[in-house]
PDB file of N, CA and C in Angstrom:
ATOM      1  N   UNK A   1     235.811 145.568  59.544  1.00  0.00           N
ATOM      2  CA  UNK A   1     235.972 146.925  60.041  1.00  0.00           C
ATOM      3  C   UNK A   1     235.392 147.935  59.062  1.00  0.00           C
ATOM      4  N   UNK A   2     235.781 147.498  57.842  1.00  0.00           N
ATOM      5  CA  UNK A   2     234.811 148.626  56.859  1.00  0.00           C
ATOM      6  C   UNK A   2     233.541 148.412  56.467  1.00  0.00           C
ATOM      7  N   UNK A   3     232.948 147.650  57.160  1.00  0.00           N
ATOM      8  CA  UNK A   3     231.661 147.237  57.037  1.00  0.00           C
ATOM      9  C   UNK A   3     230.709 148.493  58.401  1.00  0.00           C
ATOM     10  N   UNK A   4     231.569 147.962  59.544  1.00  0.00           N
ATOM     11  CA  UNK A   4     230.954 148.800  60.672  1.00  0.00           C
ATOM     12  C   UNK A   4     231.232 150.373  60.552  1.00  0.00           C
ATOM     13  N   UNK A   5     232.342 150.939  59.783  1.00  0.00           N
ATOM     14  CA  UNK A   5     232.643 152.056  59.327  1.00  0.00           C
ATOM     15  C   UNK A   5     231.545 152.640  58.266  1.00  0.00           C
ATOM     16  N   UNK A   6     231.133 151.660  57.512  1.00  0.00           N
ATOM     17  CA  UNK A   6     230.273 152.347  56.751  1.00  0.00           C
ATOM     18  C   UNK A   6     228.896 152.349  57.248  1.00  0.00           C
ATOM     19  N   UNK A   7     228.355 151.748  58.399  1.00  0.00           N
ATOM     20  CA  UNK A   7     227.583 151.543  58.627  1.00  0.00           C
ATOM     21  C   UNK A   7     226.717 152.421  59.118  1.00  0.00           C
ATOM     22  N   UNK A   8     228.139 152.610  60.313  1.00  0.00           N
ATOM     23  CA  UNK A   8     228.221 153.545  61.431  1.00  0.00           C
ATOM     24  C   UNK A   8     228.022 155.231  60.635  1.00  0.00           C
ATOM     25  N   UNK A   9     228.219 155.744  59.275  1.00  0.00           N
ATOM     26  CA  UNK A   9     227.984 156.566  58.033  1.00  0.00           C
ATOM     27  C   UNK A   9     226.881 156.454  57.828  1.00  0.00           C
ATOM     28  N   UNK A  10     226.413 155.694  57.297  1.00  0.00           N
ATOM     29  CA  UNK A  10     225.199 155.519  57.097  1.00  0.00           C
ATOM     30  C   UNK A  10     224.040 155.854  57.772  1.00  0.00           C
ATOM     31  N   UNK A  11     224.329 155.360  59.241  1.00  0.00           N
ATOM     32  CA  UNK A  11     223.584 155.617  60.299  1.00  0.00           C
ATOM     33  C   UNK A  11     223.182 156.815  60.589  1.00  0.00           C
ATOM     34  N   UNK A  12     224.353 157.787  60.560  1.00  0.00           N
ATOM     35  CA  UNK A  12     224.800 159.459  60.926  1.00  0.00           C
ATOM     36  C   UNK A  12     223.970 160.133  59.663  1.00  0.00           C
ATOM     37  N   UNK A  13     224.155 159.698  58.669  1.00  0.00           N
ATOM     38  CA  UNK A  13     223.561 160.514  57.587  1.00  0.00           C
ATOM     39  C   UNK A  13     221.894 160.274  57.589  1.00  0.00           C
ATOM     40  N   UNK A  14     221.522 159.207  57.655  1.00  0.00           N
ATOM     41  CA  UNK A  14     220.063 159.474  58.013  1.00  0.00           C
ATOM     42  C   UNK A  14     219.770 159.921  59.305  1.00  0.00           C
ATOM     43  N   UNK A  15     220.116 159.688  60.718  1.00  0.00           N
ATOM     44  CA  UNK A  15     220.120 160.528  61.713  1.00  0.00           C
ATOM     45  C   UNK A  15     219.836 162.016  61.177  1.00  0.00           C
ATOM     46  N   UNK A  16     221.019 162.279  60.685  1.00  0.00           N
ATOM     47  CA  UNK A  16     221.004 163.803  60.427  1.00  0.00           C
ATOM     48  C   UNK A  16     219.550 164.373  59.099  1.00  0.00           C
ATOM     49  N   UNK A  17     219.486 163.534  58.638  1.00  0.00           N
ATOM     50  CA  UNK A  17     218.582 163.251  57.288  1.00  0.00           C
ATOM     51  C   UNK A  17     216.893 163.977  58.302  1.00  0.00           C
ATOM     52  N   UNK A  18     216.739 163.152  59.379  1.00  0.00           N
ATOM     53  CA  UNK A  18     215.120 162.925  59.885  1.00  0.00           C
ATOM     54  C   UNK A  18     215.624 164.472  60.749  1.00  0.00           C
ATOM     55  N   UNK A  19     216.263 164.525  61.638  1.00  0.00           N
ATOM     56  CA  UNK A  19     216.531 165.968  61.987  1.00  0.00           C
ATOM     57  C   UNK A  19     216.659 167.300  61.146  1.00  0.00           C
ATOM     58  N   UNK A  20     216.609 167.216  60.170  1.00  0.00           N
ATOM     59  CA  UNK A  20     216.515 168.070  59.538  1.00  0.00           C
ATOM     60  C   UNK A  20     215.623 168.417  58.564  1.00  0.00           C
ATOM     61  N   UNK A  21     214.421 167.556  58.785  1.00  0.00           N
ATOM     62  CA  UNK A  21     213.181 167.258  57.736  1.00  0.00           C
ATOM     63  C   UNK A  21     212.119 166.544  58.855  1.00  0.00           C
ATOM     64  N   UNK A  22     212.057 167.361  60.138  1.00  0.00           N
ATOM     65  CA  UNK A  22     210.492 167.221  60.613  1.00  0.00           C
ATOM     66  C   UNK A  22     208.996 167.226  60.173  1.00  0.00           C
ATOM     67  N   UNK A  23     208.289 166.919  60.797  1.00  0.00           N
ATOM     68  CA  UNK A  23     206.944 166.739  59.857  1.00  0.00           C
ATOM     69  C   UNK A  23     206.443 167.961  60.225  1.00  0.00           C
ATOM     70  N   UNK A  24     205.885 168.693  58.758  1.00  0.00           N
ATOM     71  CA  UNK A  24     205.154 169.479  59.002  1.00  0.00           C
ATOM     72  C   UNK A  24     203.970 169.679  58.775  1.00  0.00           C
ATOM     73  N   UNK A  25     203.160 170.669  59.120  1.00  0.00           N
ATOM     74  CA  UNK A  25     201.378 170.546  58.817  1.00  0.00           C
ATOM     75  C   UNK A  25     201.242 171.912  58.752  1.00  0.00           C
ATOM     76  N   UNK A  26     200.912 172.599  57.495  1.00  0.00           N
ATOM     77  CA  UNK A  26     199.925 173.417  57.323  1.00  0.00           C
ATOM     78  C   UNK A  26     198.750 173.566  57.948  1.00  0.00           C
ATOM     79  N   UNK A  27     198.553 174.755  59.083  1.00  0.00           N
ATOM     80  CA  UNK A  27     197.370 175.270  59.577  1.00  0.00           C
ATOM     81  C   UNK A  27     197.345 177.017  58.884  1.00  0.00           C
ATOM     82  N   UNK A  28     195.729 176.817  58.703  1.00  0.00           N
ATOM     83  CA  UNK A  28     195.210 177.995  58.026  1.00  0.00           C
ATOM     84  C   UNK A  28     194.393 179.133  59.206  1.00  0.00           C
ATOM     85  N   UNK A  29     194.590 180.473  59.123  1.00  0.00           N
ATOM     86  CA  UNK A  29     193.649 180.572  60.181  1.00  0.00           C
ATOM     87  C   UNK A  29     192.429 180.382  60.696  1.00  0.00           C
ATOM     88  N   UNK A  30     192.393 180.190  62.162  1.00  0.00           N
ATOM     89  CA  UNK A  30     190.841 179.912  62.438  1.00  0.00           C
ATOM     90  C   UNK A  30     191.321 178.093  62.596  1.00  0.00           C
ATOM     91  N   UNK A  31     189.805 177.959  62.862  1.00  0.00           N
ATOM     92  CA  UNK A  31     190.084 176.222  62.601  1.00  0.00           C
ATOM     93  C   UNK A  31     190.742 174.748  61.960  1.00  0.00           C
ATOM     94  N   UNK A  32     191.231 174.003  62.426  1.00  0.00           N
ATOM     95  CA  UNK A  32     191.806 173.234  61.434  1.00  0.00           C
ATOM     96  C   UNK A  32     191.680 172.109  62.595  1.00  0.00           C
ATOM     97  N   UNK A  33     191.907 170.526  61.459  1.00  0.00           N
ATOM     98  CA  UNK A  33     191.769 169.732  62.002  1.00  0.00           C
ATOM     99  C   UNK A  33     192.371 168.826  60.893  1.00  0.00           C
ATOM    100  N   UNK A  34     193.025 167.782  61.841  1.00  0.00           N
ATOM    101  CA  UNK A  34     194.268 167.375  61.665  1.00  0.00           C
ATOM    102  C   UNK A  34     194.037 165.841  62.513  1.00  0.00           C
ATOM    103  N   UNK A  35     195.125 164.784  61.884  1.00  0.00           N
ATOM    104  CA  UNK A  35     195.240 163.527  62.268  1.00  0.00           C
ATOM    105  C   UNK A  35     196.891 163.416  62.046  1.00  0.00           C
ATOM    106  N   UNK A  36     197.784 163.087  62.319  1.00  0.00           N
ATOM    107  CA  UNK A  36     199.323 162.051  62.484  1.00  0.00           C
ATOM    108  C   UNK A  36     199.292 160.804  62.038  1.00  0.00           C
ATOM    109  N   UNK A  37     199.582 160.632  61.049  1.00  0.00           N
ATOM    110  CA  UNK A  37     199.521 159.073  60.034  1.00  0.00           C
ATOM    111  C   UNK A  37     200.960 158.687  60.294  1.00  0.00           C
ATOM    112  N   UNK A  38     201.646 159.199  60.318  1.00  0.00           N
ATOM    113  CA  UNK A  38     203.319 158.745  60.818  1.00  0.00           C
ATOM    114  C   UNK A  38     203.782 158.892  62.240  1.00  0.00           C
ATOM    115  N   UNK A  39     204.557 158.075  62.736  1.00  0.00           N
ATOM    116  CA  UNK A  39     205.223 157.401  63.717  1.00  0.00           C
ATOM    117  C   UNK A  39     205.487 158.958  63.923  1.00  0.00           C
ATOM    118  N   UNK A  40     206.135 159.546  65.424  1.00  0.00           N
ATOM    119  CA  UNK A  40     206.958 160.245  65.887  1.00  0.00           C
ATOM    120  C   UNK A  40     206.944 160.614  67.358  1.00  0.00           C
ATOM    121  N   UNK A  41     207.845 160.938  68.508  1.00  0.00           N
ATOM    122  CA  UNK A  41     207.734 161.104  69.172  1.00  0.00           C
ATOM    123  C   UNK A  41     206.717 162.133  69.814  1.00  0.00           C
ATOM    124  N   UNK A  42     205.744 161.303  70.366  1.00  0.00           N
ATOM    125  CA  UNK A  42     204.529 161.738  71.512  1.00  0.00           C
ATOM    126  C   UNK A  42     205.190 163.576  71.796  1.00  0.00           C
ATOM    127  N   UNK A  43     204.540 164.455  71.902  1.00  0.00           N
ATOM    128  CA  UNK A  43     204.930 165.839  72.196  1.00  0.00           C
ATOM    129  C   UNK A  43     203.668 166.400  73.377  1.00  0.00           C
ATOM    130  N   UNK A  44     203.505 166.713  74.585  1.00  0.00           N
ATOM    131  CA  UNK A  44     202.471 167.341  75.259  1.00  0.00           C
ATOM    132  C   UNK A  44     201.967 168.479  74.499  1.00  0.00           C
ATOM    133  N   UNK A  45     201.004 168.971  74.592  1.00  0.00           N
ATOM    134  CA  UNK A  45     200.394 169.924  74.095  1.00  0.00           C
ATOM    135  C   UNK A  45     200.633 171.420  74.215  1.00  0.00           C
ATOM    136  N   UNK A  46     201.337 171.029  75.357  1.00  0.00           N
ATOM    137  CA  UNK A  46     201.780 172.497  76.188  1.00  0.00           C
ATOM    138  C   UNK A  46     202.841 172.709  75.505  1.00  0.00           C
ATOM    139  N   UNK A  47     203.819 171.233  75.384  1.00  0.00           N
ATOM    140  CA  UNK A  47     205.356 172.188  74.282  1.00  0.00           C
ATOM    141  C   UNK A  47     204.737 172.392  72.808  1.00  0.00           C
ATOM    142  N   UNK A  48     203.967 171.305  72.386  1.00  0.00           N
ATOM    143  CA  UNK A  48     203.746 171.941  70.851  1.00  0.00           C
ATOM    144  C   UNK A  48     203.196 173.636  70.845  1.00  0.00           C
ATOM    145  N   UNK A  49     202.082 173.735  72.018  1.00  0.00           N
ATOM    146  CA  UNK A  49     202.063 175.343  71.881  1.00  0.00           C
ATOM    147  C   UNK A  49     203.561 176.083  72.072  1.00  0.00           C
ATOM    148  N   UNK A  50     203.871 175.934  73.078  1.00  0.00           N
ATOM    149  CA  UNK A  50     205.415 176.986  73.106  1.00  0.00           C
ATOM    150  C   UNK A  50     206.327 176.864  71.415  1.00  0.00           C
ATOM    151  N   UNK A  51     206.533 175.467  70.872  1.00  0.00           N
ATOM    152  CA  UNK A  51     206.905 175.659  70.163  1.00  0.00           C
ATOM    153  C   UNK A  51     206.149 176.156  68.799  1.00  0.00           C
ATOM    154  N   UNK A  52     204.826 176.200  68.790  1.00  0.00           N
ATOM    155  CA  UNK A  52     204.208 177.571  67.758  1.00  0.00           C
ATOM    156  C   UNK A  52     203.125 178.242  68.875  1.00  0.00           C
ATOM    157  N   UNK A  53     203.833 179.229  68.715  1.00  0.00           N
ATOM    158  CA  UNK A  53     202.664 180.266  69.657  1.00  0.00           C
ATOM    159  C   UNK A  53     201.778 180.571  68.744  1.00  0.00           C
ATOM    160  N   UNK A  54     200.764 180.565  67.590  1.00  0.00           N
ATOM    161  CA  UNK A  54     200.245 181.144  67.153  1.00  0.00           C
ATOM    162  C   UNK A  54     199.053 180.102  67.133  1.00  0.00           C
ATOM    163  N   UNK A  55     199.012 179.114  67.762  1.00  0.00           N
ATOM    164  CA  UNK A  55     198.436 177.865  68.192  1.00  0.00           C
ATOM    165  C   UNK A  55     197.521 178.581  69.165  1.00  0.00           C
ATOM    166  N   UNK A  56     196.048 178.860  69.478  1.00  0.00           N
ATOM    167  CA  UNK A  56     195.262 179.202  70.366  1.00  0.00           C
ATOM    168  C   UNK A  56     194.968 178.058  71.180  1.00  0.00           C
ATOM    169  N   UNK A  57     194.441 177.006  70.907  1.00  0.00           N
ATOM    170  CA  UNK A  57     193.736 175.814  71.407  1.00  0.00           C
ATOM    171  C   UNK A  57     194.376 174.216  70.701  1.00  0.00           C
ATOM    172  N   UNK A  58     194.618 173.530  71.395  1.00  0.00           N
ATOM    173  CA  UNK A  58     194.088 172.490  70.806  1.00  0.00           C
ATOM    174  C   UNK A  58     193.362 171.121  71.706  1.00  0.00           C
ATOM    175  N   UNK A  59     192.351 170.562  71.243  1.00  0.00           N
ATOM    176  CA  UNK A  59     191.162 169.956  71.347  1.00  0.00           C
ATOM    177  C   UNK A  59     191.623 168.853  70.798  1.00  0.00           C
ATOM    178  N   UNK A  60     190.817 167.378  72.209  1.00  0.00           N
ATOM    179  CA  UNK A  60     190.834 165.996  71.604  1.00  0.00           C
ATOM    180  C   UNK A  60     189.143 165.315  71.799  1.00  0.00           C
ATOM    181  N   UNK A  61     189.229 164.786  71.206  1.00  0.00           N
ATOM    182  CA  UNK A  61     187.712 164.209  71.528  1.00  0.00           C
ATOM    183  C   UNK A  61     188.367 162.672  71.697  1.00  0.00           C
ATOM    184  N   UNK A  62     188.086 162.337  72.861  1.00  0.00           N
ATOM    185  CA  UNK A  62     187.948 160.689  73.717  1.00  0.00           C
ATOM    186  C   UNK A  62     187.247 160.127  74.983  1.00  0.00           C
ATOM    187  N   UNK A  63     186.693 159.188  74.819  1.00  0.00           N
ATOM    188  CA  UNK A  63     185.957 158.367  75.520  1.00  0.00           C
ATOM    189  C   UNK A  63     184.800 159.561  75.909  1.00  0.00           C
ATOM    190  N   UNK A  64     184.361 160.123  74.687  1.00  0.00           N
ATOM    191  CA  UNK A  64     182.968 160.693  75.189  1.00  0.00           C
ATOM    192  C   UNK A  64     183.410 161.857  75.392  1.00  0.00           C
ATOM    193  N   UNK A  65     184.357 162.581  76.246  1.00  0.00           N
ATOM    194  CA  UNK A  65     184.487 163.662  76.500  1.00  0.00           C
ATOM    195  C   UNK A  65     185.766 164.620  75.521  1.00  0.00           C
ATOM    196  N   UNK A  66     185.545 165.763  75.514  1.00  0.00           N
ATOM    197  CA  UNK A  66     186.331 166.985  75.207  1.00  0.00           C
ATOM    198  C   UNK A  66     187.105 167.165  75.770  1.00  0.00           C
ATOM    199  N   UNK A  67     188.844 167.143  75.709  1.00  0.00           N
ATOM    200  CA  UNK A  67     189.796 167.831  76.554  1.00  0.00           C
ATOM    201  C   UNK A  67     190.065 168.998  75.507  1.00  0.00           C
ATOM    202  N   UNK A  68     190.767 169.972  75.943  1.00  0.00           N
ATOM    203  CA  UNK A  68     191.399 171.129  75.314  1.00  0.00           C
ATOM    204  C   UNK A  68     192.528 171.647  76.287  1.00  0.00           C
ATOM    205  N   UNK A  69     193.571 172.351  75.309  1.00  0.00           N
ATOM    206  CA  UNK A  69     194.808 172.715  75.988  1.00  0.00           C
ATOM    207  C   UNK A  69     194.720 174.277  75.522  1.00  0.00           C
ATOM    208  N   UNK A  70     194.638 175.483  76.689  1.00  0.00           N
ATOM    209  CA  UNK A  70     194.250 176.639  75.561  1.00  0.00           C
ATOM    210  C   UNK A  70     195.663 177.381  75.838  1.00  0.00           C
ATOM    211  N   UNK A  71     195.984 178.269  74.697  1.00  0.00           N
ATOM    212  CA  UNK A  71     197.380 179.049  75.100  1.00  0.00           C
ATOM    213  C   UNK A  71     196.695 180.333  75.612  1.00  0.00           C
ATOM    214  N   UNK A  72     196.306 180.379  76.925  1.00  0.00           N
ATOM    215  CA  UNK A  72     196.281 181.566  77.452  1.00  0.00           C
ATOM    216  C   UNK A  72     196.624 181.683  79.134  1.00  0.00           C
ATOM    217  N   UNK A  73     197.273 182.903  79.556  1.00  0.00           N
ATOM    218  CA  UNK A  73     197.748 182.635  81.008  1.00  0.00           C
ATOM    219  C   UNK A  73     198.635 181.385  81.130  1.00  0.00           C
ATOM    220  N   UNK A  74     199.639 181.313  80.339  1.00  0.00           N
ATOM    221  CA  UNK A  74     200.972 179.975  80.169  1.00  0.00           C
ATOM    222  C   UNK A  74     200.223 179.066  79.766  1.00  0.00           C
ATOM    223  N   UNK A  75     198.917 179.192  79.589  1.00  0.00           N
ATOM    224  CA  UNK A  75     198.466 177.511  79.311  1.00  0.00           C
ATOM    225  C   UNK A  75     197.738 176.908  80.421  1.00  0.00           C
ATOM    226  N   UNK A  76     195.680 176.573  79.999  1.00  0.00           N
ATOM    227  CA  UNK A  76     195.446 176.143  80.609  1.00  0.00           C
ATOM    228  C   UNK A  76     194.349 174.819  80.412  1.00  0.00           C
ATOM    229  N   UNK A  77     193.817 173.908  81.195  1.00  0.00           N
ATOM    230  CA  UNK A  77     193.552 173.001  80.546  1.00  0.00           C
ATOM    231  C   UNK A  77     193.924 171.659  80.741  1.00  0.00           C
ATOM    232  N   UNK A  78     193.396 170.529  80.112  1.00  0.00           N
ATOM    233  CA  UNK A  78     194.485 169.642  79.941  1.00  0.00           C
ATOM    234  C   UNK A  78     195.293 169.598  79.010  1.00  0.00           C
ATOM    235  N   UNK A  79     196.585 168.748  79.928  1.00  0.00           N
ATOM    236  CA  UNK A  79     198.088 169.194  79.093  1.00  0.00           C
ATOM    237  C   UNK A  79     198.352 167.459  78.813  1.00  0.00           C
ATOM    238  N   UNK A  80     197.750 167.437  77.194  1.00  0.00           N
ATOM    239  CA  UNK A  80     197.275 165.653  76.725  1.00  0.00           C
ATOM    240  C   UNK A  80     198.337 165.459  75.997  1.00  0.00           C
ATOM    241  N   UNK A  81     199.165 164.266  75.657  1.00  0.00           N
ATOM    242  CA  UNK A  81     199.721 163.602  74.622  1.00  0.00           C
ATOM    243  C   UNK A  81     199.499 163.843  73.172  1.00  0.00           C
ATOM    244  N   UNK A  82     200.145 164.473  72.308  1.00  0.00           N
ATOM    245  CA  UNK A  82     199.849 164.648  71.404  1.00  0.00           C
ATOM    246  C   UNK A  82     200.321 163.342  70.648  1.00  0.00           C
ATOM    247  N   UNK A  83     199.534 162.589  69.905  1.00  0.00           N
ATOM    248  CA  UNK A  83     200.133 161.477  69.612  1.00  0.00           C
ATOM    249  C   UNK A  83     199.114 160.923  67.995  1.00  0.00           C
ATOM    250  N   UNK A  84     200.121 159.907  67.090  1.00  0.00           N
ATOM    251  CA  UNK A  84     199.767 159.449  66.238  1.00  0.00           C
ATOM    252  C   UNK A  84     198.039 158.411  66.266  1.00  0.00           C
ATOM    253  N   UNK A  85     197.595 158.882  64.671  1.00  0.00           N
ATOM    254  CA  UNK A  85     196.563 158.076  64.475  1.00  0.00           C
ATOM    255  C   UNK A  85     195.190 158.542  65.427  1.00  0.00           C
ATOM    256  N   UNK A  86     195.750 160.144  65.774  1.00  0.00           N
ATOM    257  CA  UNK A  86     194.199 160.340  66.903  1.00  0.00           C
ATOM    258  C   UNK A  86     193.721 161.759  65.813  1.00  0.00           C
ATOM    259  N   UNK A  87     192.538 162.184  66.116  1.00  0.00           N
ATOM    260  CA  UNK A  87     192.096 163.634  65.395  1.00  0.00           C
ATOM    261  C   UNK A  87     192.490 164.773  66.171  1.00  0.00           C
ATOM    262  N   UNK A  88     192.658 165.865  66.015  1.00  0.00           N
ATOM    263  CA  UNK A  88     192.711 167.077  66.730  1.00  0.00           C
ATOM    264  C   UNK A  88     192.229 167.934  66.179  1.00  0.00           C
ATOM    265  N   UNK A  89     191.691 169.068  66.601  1.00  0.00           N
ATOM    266  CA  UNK A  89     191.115 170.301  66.383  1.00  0.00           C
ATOM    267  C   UNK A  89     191.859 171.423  66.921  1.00  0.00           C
ATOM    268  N   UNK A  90     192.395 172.060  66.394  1.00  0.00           N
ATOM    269  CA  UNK A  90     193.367 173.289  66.223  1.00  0.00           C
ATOM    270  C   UNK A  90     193.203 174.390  65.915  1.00  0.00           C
ATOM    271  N   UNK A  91     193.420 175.697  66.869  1.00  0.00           N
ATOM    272  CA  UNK A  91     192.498 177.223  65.920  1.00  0.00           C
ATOM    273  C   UNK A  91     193.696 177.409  66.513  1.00  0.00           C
ATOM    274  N   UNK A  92     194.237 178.712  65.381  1.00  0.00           N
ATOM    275  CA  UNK A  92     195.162 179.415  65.041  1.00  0.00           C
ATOM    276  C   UNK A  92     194.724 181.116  65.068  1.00  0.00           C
ATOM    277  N   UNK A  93     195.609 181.775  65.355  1.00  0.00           N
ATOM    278  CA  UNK A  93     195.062 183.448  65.157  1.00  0.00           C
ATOM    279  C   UNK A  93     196.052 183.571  64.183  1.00  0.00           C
ATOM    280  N   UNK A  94     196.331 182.888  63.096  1.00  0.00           N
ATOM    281  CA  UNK A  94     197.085 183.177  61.571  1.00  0.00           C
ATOM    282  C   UNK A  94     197.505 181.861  61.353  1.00  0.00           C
ATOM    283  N   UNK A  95     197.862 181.783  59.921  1.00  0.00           N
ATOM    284  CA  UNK A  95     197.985 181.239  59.225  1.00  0.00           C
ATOM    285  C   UNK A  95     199.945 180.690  59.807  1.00  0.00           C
ATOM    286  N   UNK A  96     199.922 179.527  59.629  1.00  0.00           N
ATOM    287  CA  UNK A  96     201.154 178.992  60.085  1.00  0.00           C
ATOM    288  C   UNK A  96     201.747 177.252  59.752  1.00  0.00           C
ATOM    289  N   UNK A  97     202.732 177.503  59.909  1.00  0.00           N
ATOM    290  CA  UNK A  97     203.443 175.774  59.807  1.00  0.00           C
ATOM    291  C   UNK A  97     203.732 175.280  60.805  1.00  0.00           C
ATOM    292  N   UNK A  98     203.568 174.285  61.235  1.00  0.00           N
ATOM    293  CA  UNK A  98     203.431 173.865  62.842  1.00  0.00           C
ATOM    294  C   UNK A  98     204.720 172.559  62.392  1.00  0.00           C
ATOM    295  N   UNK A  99     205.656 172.548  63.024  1.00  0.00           N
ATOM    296  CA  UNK A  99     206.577 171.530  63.435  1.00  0.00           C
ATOM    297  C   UNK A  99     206.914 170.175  64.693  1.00  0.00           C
ATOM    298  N   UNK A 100     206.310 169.069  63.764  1.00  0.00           N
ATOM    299  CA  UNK A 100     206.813 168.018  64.914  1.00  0.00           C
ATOM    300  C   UNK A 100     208.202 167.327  64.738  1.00  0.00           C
ATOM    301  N   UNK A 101     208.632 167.409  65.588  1.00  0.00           N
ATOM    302  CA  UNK A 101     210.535 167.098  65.235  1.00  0.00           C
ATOM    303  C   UNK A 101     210.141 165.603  66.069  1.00  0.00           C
ATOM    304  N   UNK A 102     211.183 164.956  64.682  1.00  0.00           N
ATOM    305  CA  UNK A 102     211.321 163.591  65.424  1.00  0.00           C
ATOM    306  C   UNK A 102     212.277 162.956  66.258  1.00  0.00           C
TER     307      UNK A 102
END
C-alpha cells in the first residue's frame, strides 16, 4: 500500500512538473524557422495561432508543395498538424514566446 501511495505522488508531481514547464520557442520579429525535436501533443495551426496572436503565418513545406495557415479574417488556409521532427516557417509582427503545452 505504501508503495502505490508513493507512487501514485510521484506520478502527480511530475504530472504537475510537465504542466507547468511547456516548451517554449523564441520567435524574433519577422521570420523564423523552427523544427520540434521533442515529443508533444500534435496542436492544429489554427489553435497555436489563437494561442499567440502575434503569429502572422505559419508555413510547411511537404511532398513538393507549400501549405500555410495565415492569421487573418479568423484564419485562412490550411489548418495542418503542427507536429514533431518537421520544419516550419513562422513570421511574427513582434518579437514573442510561443507556447506548446504538453
Amino acid at each position: 500500500m505504501k508503495k502505490k501511495i508513493t507512487l501514485l505522488i510521484l506520478i502527480i508531481c511530475i504530472t504537475t512538473t510537465i504542466a507547468d514547464n511547456p516548451l517554449t520557442i523564441a520567435l524574433k520579429e519577422g521570420k523564423n524557422n523552427f523544427t520540434i525535436l521533442q515529443e508533444f501533443p500534435s496542436i492544429y495551426a489554427s489553435d497555436l495561432i489563437k494561442e499567440n496572436p502575434s503569429i502572422q503565418s505559419i508555413t510547411i513545406y511537404q511532398y513538393g508543395q507549400t501549405f500555410a495557415y495565415i492569421n487573418i479574417m479568423g484564419g485562412i488556409g490550411t489548418n495542418f498538424l503542427i507536429e514533431e521532427n518537421i520544419d516550419y516557417e513562422v513570421y511574427t509582427n513582434s518579437s514573442t514566446i510561443m507556447y506548446l503545452k504538453f
